[in-house]
Protein backbone atom coordinates (compact mmCIF):
# COMPACT_ATOMS: atom_id res chain seq x y z
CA UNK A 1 18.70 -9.99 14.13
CA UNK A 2 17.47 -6.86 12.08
CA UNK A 3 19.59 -4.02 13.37
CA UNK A 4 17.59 -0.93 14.59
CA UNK A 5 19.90 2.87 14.82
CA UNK A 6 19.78 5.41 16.83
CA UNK A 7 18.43 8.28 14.60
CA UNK A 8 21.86 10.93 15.29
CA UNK A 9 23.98 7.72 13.86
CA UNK A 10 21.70 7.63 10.69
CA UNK A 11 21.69 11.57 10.42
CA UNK A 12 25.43 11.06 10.40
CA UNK A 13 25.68 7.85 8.28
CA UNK A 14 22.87 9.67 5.46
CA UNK A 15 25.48 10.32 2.94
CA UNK A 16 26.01 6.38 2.33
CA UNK A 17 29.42 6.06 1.96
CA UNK A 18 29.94 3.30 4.21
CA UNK A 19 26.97 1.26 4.29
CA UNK A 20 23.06 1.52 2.85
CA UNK A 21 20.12 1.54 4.75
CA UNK A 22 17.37 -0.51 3.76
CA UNK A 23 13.70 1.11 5.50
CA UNK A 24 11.01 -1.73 6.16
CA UNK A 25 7.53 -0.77 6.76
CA UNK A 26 5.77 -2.38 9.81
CA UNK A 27 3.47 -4.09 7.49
CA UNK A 28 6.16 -5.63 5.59
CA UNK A 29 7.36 -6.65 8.68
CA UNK A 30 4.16 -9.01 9.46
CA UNK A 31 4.25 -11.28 6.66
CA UNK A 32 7.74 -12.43 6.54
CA UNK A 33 10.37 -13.32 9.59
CA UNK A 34 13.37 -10.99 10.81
CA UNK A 35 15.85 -13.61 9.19
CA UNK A 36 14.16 -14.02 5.90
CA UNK A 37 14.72 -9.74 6.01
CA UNK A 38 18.19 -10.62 7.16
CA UNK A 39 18.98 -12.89 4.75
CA UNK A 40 17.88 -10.93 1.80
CA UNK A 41 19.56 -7.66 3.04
CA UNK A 42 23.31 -9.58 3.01
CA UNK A 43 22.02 -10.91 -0.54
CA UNK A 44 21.83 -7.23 -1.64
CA UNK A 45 24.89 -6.39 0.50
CA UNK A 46 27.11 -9.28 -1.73
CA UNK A 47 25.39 -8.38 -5.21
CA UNK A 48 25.73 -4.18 -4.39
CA UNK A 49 29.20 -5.09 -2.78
CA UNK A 50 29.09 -2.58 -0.39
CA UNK A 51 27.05 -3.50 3.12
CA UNK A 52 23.13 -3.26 3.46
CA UNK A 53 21.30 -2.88 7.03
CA UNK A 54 17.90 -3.47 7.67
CA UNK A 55 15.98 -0.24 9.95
CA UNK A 56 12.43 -1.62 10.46
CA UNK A 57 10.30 1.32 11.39
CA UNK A 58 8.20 1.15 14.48
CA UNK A 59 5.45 2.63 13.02
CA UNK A 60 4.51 4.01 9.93
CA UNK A 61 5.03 7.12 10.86
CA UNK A 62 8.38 6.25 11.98
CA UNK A 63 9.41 5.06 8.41
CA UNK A 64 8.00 8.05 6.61
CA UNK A 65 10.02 10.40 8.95
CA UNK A 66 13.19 8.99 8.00
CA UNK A 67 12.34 8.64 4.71
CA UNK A 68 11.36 12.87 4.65
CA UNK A 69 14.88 13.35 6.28
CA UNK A 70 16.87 11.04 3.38
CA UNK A 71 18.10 8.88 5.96
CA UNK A 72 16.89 5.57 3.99
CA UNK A 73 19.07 4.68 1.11
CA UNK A 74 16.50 2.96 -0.47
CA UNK A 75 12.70 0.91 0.45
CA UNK A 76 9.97 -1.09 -0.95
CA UNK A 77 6.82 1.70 -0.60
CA UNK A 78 3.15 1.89 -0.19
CA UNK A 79 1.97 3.86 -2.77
CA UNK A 80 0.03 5.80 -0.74
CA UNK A 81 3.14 6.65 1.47
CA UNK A 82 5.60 7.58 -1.68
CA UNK A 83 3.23 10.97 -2.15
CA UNK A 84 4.88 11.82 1.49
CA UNK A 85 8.38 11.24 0.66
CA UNK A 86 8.82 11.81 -3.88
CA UNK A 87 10.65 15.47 -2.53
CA UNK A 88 13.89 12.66 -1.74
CA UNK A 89 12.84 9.53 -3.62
CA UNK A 90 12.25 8.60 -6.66
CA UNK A 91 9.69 5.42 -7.30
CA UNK A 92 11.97 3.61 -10.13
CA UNK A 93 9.69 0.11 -9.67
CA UNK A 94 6.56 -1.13 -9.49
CA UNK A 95 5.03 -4.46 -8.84
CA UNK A 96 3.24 -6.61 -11.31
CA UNK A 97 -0.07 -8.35 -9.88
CA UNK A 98 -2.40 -10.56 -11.75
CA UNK A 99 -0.74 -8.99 -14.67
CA UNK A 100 -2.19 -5.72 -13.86
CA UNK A 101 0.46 -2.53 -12.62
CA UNK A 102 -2.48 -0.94 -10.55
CA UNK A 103 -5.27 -1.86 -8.52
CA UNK A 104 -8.61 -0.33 -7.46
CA UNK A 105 -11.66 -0.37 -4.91
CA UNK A 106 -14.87 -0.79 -5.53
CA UNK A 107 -18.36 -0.41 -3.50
CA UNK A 108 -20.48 -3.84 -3.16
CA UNK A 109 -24.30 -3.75 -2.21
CA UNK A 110 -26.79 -5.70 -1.74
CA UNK A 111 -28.93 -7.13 -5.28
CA UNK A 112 -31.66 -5.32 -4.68
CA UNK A 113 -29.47 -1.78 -4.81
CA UNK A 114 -29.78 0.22 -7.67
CA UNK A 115 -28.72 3.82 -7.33
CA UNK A 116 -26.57 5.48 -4.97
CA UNK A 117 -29.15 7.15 -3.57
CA UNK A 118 -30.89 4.49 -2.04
CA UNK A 119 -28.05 4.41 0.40
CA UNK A 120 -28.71 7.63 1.79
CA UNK A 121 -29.20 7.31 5.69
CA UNK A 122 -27.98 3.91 5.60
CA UNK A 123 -24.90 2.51 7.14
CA UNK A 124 -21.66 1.95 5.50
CA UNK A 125 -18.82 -0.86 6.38
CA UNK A 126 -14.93 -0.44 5.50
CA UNK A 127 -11.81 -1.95 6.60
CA UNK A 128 -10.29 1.03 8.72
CA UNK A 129 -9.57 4.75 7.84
CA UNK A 130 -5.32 3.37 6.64
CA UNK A 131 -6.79 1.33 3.81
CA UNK A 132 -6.52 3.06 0.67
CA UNK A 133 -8.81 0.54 -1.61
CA UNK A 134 -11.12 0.21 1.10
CA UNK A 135 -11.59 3.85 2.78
CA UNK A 136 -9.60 6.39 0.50
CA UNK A 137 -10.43 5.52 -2.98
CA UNK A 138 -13.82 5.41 -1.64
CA UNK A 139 -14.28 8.52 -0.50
CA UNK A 140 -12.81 9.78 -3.61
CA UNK A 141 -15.31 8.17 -4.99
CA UNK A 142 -17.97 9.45 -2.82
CA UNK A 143 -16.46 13.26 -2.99
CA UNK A 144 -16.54 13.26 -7.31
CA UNK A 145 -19.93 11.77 -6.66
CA UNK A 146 -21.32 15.08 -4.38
CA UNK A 147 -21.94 12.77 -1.54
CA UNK A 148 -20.48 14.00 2.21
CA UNK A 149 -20.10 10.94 3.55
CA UNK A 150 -20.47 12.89 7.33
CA UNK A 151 -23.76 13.58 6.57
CA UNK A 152 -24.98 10.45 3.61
CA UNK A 153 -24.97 7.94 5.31
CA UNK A 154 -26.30 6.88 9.21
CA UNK A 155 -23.37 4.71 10.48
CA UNK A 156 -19.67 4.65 9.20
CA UNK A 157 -18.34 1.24 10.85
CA UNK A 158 -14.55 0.38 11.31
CA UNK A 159 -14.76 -2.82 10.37
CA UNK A 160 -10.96 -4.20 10.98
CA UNK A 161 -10.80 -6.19 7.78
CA UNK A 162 -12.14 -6.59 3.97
CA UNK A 163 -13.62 -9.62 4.68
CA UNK A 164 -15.31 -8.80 8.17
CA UNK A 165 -16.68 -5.28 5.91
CA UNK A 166 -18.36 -7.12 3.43
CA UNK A 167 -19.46 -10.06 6.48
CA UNK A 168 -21.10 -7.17 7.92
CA UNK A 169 -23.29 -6.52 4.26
CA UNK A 170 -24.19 -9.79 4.33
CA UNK A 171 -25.71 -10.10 7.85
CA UNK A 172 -27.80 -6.75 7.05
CA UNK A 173 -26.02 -4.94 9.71
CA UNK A 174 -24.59 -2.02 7.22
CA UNK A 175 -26.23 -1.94 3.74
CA UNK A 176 -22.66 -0.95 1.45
CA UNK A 177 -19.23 -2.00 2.05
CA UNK A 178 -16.11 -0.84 0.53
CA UNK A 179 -13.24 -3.20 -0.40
CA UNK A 180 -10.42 -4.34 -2.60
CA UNK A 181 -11.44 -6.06 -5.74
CA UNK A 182 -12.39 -8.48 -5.55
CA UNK A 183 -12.40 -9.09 -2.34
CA UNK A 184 -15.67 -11.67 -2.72
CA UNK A 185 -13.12 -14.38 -4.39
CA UNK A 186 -11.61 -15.55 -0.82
CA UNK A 187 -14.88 -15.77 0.97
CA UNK A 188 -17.11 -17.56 -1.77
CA UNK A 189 -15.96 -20.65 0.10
CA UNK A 190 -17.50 -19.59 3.19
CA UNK A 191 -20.44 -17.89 1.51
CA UNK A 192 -21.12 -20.03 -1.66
CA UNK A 193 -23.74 -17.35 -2.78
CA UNK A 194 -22.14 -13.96 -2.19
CA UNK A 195 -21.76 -13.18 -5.66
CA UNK A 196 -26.05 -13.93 -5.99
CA UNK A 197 -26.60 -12.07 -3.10
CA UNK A 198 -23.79 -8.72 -3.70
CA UNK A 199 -22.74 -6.84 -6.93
CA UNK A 200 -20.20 -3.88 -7.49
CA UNK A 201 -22.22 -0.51 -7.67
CA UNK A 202 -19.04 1.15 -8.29
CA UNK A 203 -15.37 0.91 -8.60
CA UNK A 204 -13.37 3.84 -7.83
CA UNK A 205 -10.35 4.89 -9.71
CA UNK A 206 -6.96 2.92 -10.79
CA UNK A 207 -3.99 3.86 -9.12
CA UNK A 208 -0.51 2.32 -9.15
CA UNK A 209 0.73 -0.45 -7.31
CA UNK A 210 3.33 -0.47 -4.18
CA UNK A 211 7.05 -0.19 -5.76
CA UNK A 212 10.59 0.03 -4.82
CA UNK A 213 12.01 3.44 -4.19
CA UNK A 214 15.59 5.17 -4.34
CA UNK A 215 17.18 8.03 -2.43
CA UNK A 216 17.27 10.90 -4.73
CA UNK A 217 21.38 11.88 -3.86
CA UNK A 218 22.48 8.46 -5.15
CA UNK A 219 24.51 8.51 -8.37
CA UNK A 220 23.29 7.20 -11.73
CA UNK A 221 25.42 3.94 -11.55
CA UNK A 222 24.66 3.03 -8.04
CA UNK A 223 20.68 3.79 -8.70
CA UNK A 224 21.12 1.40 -11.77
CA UNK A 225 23.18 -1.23 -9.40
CA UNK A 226 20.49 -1.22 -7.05
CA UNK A 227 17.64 -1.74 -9.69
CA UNK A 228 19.66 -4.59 -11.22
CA UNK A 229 20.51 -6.50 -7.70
CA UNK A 230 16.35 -5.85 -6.89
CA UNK A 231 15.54 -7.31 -10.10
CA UNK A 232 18.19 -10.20 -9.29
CA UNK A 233 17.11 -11.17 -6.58
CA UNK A 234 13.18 -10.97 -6.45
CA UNK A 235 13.50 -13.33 -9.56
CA UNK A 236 15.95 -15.62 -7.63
CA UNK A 237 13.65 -15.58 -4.51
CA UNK A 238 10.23 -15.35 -6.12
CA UNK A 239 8.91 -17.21 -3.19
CA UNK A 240 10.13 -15.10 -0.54
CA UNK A 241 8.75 -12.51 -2.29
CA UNK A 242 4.95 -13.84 -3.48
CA UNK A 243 4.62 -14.30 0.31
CA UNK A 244 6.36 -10.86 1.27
CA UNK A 245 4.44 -8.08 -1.17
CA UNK A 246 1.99 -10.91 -3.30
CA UNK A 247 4.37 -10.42 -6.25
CA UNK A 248 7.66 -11.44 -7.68
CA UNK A 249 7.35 -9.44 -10.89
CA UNK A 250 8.21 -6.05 -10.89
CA UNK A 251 8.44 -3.53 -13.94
CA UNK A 252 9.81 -0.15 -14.58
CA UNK A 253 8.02 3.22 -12.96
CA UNK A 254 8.11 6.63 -12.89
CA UNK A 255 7.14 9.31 -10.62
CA UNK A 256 4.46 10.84 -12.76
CA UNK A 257 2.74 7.26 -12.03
CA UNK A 258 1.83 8.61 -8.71
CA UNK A 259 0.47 12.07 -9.39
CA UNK A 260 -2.93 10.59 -9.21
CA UNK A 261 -2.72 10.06 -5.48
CA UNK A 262 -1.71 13.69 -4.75
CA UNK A 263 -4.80 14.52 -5.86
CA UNK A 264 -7.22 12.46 -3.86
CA UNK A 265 -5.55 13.33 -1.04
CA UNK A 266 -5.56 16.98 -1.75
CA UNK A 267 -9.17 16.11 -2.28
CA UNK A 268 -9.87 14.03 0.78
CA UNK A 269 -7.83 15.03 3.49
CA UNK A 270 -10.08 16.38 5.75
CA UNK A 271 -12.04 12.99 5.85
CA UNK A 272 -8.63 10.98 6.65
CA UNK A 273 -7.62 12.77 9.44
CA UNK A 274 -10.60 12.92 11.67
């Protein structure tokens, strides 16, 4: 069972002489079982020699709190998230999808839109206000275009997912959706003719993928200890893996990869939080 602390034993414990402290987001937490976390934490415990326990946050907030008060030795982090928490951390990997190190969103209409400016006073679907492809990139997007988004368009709907954003397109019920690309692959078998029907109007900027991060007052060797047992074992459980973060490649990273994402939130921040 994935052991949970009471937060005056981890304020004690932060200097990691005794044990490390592995932070799980909630959303990690939904696509793979408590034991499967278990199991790889005593993996990482025998390869790092030195014991590894599992704190799964209840929330995300939860995580990133701990995370601004050093208390996690080391986690696997949203990339979004790491601009909260680089003062202590430092982002050493980053996974590999499809061959690509970063990922985008991008803003599908119907065929018969053109311009951004037929859109104005029409209604716009995304996933929910969390999702970076599908809500923050976009209003990046939206803000570099000169478009308030408060006052463009008619209807904002919270959607709940990707797919049910761009469902909603399709049945005429919002006339732009934003999404991950592409998020029209998975549903062409339910709708055979979404990519006749929709096209990409825009796709908002790059920015890296999730990675693995380190507590900043770790020494040299045991940062490079760590990085070698991740890279150990995410090749020796590549299946565990693909179905925990989509991925079993990883590759090297740097802080600097992230700056981007300072930005749009400097940019966008008032939008998020309402």
């Amino acid at each position: 069972m994935i052991r949970k602390f009471f937060i005056f034993f981890l304020i004690l414990s932060c200097d990691f002489k005794d044990f490390y402290i592995f932070g799980v987001f909630p959303s990690q937490k939904e696509l793979v079982s408590s034991d499967e976390i278990e199991e790889f934490a005593q993996k990482l415990s025998k390869e790092l020699k030195k014991p590894v326990r599992v704190y799964v946050g209840k929330d995300y907030e939860d995580v990133i709190k701990r995370m601004k008060a050093g208390i996690i030795t080391f986690s696997f982090v949203p990339a979004l998230s790491y601009t909260e928490i680089s003062d202590n951390y430092d982002m050493v990997l980053k996974f590999v999808r499809n061959g690509k190190t970063f990922y985008r969103g991008q803003v599908i209409v119907l065929n018969e839109i053109n311009d951004i400016s037929q859109l104005k006073k029409k209604n716009w679907a995304f996933p929910d206000k969390k999702s970076t492809s599908g809500y923050i990139l976009p209003l990046y997007l939206f803000y570099k275009l000169g478009i308030d988004v408060d006052t463009f368009f008619d209807y904002k709907y919270e959607a709940g997912s990707h797919d049910k954003a761009v469902e909603l397109l399709l049945r005429g019920n919002v006339q732009v959706a934003t999404t991950f690309e592409d998020v029209r692959e998975r549903l062409k078998d339910i709708y055979p003719d979404i990519f006749q029907k929709t096209k990409i109007l825009y796709y908002t900027d790059s920015i890296p993928n999730d990675g693995f991060a380190i507590n900043k007052k770790l020494s040299k060797r045991e940062r490079e200890n760590i990085i070698r047992a991740i890279k150990k074992l995410i090749k020796e459980d590549s299946v565990l893996f693909y179905k925990w973060f989509g991925s079993y490649t990883l590759t090297d990273a740097k802080n600097s990869d992230y700056d981007i994402l300072k930005e749009i939130l400097r940019s966008v921040s008032d939008k998020i939080s309402k």
